[in-house]
N, C-alpha and C. Protein backbone atom coordinates (compact mmCIF):
# COMPACT_ATOMS: atom_id res chain seq x y z
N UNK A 1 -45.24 -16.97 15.76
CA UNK A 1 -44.70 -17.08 14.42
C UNK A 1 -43.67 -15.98 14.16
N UNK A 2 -43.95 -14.85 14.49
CA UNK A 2 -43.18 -13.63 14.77
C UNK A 2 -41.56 -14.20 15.29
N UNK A 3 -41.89 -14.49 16.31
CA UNK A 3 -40.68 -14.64 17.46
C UNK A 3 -39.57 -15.90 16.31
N UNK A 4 -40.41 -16.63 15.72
CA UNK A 4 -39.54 -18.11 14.81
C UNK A 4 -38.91 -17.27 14.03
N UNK A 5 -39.49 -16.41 13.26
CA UNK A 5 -39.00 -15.58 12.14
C UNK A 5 -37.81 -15.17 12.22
N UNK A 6 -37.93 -14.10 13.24
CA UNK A 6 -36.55 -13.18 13.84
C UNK A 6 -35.68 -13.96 14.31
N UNK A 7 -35.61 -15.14 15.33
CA UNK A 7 -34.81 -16.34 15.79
C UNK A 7 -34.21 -16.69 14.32
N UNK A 8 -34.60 -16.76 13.11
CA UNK A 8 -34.35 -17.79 12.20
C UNK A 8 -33.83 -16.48 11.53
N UNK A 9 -33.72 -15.51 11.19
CA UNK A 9 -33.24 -14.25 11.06
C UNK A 9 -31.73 -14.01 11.73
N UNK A 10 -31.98 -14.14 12.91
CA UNK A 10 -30.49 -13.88 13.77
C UNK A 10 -29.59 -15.24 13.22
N UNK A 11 -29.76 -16.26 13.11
CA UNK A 11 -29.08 -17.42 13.17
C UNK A 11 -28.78 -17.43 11.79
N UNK A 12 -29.50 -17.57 10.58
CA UNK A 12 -29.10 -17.56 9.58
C UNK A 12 -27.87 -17.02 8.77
N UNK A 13 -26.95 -15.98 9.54
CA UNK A 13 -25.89 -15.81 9.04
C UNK A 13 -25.00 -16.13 9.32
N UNK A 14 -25.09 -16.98 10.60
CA UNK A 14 -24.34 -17.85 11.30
C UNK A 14 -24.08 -18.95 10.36
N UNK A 15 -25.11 -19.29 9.73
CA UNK A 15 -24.75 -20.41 9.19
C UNK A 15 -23.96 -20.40 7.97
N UNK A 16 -24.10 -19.28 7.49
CA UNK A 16 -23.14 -18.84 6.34
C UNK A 16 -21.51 -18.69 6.68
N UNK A 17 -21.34 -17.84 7.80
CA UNK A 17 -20.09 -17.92 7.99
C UNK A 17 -19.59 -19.22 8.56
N UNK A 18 -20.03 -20.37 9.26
CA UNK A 18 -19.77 -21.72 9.71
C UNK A 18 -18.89 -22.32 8.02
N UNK A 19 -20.19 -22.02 7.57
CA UNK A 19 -19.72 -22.70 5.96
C UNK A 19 -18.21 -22.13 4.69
N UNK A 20 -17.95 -21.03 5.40
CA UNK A 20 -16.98 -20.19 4.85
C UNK A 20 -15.47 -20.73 5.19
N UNK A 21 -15.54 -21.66 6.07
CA UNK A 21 -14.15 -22.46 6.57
C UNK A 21 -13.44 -23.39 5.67
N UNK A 22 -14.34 -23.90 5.01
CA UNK A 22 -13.78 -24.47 3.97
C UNK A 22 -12.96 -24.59 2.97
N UNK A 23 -11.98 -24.59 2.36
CA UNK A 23 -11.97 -23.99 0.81
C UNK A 23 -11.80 -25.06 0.09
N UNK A 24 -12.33 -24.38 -0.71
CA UNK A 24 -12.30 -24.95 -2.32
C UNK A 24 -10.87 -25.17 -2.65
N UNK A 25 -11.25 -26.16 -4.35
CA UNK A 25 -9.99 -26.06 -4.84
C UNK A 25 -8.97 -24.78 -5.72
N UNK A 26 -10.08 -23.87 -6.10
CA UNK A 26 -9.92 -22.49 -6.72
C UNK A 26 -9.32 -22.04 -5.74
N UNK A 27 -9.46 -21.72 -4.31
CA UNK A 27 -9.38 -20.97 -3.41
C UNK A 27 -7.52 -21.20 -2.79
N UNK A 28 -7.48 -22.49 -3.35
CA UNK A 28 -6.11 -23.49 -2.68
C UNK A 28 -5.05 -23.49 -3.74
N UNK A 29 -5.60 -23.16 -4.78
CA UNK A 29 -4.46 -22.63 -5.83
C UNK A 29 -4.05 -21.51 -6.08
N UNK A 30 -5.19 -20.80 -5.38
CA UNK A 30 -5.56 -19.30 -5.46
C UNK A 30 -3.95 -18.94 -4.67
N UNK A 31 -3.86 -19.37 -3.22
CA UNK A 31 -2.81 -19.53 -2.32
C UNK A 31 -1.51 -19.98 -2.85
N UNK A 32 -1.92 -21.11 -3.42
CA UNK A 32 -0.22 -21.42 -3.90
C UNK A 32 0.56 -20.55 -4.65
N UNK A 33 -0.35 -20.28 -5.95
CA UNK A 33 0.17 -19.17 -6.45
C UNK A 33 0.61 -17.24 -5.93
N UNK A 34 -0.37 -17.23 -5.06
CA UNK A 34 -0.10 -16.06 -4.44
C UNK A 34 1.65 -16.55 -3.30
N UNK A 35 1.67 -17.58 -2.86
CA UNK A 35 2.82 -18.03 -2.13
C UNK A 35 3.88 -17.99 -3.40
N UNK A 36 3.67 -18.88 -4.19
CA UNK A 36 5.03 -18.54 -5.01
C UNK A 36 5.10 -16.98 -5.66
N UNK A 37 4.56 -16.21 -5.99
CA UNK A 37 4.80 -14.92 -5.82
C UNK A 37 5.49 -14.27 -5.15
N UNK A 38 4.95 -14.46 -3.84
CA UNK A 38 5.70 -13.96 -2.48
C UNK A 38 7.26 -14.63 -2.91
N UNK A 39 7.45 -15.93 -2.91
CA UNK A 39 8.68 -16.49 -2.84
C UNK A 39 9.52 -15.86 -3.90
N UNK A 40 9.39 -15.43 -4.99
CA UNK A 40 10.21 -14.95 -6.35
C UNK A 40 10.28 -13.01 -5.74
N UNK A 41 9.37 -12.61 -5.22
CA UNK A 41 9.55 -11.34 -4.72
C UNK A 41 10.52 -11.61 -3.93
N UNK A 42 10.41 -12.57 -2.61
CA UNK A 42 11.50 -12.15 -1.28
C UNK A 42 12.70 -13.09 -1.92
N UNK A 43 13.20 -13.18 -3.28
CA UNK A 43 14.48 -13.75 -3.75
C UNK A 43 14.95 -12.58 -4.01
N UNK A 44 14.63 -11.88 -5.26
CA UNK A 44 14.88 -10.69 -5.35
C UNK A 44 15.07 -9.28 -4.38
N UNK A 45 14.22 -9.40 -3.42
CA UNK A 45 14.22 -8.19 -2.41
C UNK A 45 13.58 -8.58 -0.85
N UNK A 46 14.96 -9.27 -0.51
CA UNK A 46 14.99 -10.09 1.01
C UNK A 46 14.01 -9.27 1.75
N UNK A 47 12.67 -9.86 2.68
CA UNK A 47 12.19 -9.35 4.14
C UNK A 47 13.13 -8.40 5.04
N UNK A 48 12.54 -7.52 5.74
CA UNK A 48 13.42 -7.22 6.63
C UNK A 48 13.39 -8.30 7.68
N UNK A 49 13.76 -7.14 9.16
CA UNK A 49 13.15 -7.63 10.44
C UNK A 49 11.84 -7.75 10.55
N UNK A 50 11.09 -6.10 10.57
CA UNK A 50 9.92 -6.05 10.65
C UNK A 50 8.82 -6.70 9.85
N UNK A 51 9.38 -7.23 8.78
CA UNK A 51 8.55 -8.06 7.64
C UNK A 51 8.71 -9.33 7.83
N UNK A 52 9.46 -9.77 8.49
CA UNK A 52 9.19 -11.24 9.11
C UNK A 52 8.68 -11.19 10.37
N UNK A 53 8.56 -10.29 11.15
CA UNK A 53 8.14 -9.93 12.50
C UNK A 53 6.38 -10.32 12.15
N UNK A 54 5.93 -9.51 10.98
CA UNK A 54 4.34 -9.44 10.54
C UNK A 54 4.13 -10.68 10.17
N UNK A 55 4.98 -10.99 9.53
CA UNK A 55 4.39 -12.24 8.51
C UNK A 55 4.24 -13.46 9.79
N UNK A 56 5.39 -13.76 10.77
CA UNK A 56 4.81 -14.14 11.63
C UNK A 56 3.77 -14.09 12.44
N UNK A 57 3.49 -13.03 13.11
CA UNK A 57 2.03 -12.98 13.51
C UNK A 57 0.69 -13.06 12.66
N UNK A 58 0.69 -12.80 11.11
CA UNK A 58 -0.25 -13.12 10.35
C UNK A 58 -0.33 -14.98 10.52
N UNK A 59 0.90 -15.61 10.43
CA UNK A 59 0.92 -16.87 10.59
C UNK A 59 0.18 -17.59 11.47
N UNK A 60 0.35 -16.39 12.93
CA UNK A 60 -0.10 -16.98 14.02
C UNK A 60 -1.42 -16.93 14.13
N UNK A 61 -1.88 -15.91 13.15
CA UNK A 61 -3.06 -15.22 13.82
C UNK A 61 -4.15 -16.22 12.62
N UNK A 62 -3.77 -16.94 11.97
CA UNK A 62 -4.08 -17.22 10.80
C UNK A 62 -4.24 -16.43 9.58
N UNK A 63 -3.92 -15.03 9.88
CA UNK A 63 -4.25 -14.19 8.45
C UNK A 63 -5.38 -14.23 7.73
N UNK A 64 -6.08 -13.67 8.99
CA UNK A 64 -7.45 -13.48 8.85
C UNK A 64 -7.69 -11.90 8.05
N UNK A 65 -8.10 -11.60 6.86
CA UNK A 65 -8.71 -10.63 6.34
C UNK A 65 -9.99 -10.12 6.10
């Protein structure tokens, strides 16, 4: 009974982060709006090199935080 416990212990947060892939619709507007932000900032005060250099690899990397 011991041994089920701790097994069901280790795994259980697994299952939380599995479920975290998702998003919502809060979460998807959350984005848009943070994107048009970005877009009215880099009108006003163009990326460099190095700031499109990042933003690409965040792209790539998925921009995981």
């Amino acid at each position: 009974m011991r041994k089920l416990l701790i097994a069901a212990m280790a795994v259980a947060p697994l299952l939380f982060v599995a479920a975290c892939d998702d998003k919502g619709p809060a979460e998807k507007t959350g984005e848009k709006i943070d994107n048009a932000a970005q877009s009215v900032k880099d009108a006003i005060d163009p990326p460099g090199p190095a700031e499109k250099a990042g933003r690409a690899v965040d792209d790539t990397l998925g921009d995981k935080k």
